[in-house]
Protein backbone atom coordinates (compact mmCIF):
# COMPACT_ATOMS: atom_id res chain seq x y z
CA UNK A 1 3.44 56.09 101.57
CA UNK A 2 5.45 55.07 104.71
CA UNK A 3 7.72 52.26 102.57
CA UNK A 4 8.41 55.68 99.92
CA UNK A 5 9.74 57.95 102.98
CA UNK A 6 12.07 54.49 103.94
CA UNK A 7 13.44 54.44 99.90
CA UNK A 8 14.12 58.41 100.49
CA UNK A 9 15.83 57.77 103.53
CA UNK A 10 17.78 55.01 102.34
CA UNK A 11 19.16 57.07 98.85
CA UNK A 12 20.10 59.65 101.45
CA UNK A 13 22.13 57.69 103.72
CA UNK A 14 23.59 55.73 101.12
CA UNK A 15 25.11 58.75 99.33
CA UNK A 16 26.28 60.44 102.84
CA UNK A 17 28.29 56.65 103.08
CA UNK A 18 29.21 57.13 99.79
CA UNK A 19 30.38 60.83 99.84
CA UNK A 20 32.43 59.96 103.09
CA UNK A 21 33.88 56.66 101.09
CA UNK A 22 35.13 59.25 97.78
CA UNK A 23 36.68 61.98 100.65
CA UNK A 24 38.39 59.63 102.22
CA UNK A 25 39.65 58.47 98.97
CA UNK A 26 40.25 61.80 97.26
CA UNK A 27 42.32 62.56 100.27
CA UNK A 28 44.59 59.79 100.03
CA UNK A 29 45.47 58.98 96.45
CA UNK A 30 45.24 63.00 95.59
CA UNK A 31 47.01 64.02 98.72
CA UNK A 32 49.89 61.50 97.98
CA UNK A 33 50.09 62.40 94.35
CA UNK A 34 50.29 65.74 95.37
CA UNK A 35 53.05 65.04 98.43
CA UNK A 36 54.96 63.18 95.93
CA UNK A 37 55.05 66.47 93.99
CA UNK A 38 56.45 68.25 96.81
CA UNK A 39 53.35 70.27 98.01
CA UNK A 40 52.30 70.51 101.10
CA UNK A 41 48.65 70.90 100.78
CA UNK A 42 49.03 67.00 99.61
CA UNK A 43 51.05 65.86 103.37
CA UNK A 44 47.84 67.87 104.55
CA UNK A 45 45.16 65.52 102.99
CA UNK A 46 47.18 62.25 103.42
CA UNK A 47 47.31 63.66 107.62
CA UNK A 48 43.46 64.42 107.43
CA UNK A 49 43.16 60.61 106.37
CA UNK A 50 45.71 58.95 108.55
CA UNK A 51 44.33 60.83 111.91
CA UNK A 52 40.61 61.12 110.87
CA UNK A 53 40.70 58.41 108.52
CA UNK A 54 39.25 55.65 110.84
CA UNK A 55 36.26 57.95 112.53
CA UNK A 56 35.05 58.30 109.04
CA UNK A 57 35.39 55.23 108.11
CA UNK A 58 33.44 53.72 111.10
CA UNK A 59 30.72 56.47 110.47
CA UNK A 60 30.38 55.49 106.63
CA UNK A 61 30.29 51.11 107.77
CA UNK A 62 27.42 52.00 110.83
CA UNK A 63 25.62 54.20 108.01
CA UNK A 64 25.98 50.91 105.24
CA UNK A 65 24.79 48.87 108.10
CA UNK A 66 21.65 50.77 108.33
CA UNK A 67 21.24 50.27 105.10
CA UNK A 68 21.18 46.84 105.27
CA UNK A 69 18.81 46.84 108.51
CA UNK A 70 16.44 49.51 106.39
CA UNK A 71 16.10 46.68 103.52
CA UNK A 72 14.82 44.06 105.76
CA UNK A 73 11.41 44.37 105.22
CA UNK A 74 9.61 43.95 100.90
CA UNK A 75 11.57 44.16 98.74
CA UNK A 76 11.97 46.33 95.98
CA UNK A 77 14.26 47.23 93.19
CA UNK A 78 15.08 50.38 94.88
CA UNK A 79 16.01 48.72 97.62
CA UNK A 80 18.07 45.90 96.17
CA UNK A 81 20.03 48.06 93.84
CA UNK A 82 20.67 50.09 97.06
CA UNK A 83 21.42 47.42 99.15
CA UNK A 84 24.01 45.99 96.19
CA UNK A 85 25.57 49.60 96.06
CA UNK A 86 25.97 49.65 99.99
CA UNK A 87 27.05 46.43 100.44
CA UNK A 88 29.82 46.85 97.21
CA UNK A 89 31.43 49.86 98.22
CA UNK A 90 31.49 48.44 102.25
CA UNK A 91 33.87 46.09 100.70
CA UNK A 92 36.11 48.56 98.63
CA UNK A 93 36.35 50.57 101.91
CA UNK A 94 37.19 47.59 103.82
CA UNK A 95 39.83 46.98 101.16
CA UNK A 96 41.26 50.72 100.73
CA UNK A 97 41.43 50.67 104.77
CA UNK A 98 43.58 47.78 104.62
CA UNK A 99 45.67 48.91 102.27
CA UNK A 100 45.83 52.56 104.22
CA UNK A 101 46.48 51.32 107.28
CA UNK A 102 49.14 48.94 106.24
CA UNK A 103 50.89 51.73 104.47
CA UNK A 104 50.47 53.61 107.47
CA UNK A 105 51.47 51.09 109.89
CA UNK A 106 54.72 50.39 107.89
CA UNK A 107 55.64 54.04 108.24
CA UNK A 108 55.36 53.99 111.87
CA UNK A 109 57.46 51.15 112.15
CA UNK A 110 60.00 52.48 109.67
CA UNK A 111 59.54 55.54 112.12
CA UNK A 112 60.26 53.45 115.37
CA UNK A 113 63.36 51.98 113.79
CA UNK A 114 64.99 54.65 112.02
């Protein structure tokens, strides 16, 4: 009974990390689709990710990391599928960060220059 409450907990911290992963995504490729178009609801979303961006993203890495602590103990196919999912999408946010960041730290030094 006790290793069925740890699965339950572990499906719901795994979507929280992944429903913080898809905002922070939704906000940047929408929000700079939509600044491209000239909106500013779109410069809204790509700010929400550029000044919140990093808080969520360290939120949604400590929550994958208790993921992996969580599957420590038996293992079972619950837990390795979630422990694959958590451990996947760590590494697309670790790659989408880069690639946010970089565009973000190229703008400030475009910024500092111009």
């Amino acid at each position: 009974m006790r290793d069925y409450n740890r699965e339950k907990l572990i499906k719901f911290i795994l979507r929280g990390s992944i429903a913080l992963d898809i905002f922070i995504y939704m906000c940047f490729f929408i929000g700079f689709a939509i600044g491209l178009g000239g909106a500013e609801i779109g410069f809204l979303m790509i700010g929400i990710v550029f000044r919140y961006g990093l808080i969520i993203a360290i939120i949604s890495i400590v929550l994958k990391l208790i993921i992996v602590i969580l599957n420590f103990t038996e293992n079972t196919d619950t837990k390795v599928r979630s422990l694959a999912i958590a451990l996947s999408s760590m590494f697309l946010l670790l790659i989408i960060g880069g690639v946010i960041w970089g565009i973000y730290y190229i703008g400030k030094v475009m910024s500092a220059v111009g």
